[in-house]
C-alpha atoms as a PDB file:
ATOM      1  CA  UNK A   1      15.437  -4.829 -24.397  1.00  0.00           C
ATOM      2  CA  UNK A   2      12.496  -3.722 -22.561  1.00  0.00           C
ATOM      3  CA  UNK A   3      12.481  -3.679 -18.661  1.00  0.00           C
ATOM      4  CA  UNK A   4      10.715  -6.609 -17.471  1.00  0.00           C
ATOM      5  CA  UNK A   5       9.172  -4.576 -14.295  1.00  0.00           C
ATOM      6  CA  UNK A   6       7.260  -2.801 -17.149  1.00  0.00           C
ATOM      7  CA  UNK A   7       5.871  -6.343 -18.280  1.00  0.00           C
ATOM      8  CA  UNK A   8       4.257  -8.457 -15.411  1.00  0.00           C
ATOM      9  CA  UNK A   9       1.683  -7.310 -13.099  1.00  0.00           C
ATOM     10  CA  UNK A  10       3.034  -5.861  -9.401  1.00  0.00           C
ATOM     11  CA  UNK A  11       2.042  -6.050  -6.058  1.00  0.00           C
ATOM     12  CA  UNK A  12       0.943  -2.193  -4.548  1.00  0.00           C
ATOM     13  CA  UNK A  13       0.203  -2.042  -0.698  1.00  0.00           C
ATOM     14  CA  UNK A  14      -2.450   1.310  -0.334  1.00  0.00           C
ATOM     15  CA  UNK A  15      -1.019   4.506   1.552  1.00  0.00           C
ATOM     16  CA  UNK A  16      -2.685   6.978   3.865  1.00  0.00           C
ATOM     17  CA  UNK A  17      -4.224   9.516   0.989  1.00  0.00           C
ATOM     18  CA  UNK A  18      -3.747   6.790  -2.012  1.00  0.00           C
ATOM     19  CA  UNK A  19      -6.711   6.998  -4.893  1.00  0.00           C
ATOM     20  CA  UNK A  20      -6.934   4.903  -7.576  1.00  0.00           C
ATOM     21  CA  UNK A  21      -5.818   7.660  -9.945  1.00  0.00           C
ATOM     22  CA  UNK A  22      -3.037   8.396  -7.428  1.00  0.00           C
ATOM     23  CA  UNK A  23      -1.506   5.082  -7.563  1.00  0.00           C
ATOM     24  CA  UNK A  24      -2.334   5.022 -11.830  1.00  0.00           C
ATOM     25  CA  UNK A  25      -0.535   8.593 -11.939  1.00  0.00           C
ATOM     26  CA  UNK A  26       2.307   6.671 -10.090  1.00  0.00           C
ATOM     27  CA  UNK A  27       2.534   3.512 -11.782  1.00  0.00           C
ATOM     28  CA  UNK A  28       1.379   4.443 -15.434  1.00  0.00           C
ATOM     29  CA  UNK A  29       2.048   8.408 -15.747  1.00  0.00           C
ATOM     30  CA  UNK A  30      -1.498   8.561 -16.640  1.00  0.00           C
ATOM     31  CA  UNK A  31      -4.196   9.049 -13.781  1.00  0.00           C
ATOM     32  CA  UNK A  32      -7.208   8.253 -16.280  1.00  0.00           C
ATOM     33  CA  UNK A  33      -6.403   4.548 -16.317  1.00  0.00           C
ATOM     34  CA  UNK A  34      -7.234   4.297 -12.624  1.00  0.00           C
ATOM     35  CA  UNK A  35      -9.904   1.891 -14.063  1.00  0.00           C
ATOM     36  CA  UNK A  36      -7.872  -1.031 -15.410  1.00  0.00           C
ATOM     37  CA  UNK A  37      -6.396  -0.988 -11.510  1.00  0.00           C
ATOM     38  CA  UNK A  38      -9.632  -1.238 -10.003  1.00  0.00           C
ATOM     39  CA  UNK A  39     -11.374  -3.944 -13.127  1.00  0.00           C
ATOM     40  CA  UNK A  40      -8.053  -6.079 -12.090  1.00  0.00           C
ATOM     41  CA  UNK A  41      -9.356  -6.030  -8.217  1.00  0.00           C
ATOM     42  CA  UNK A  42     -13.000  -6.280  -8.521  1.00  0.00           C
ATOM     43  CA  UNK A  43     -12.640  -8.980  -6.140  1.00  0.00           C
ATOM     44  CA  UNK A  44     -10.884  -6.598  -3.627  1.00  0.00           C
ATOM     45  CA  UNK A  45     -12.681  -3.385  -4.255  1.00  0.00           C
ATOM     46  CA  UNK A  46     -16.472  -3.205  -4.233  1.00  0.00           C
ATOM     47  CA  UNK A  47     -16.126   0.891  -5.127  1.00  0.00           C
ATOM     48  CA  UNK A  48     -13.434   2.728  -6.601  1.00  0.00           C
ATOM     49  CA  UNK A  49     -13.426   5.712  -4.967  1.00  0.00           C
ATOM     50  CA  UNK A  50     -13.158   3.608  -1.852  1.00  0.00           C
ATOM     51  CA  UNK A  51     -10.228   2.006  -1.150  1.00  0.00           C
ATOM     52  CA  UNK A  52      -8.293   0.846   2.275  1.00  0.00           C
ATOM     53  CA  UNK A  53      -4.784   1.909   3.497  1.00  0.00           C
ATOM     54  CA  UNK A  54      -2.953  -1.498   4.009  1.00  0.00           C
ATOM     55  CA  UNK A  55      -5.326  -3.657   0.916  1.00  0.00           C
ATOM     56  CA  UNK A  56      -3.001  -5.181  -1.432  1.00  0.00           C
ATOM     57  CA  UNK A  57      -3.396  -4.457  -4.862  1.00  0.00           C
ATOM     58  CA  UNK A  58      -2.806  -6.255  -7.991  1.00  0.00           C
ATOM     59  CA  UNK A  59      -0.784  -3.249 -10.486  1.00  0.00           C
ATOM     60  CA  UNK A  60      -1.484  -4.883 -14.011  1.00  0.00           C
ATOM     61  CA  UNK A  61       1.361  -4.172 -16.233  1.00  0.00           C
ATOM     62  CA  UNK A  62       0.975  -1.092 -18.816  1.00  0.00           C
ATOM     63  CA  UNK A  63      -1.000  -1.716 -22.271  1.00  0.00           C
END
């Protein structure tokens, strides 16, 4: 059976010296889909290679 963690989207609060291919490395093993983070929180991130320490970010599960 496959892990539900794996399945549903997750909650990530951003750390001092967090990028979105950072947090994609960490969450997918794959730093190049650092865009599906940042298309899921368009609403939270007007540039991508800006984000906040302390914004909450939607993680949407793996593809």
């Amino acid at each position: 059976m496959a892990d539900d963690a794996n399945q549903s989207d997750q909650s990530y609060t951003v750390q001092a010296g967090d990028t979105l291919s950072k947090i994609s490395q960490r969450f997918y093993g794959d730093a190049g889909k650092h865009m599906e983070i940042y298309y899921a929180n368009r609403d939270k991130i007007e540039d991508p290679d800006n984000i906040q320490v302390g914004q909450e970010l939607t993680i949407p599960a793996a593809t």
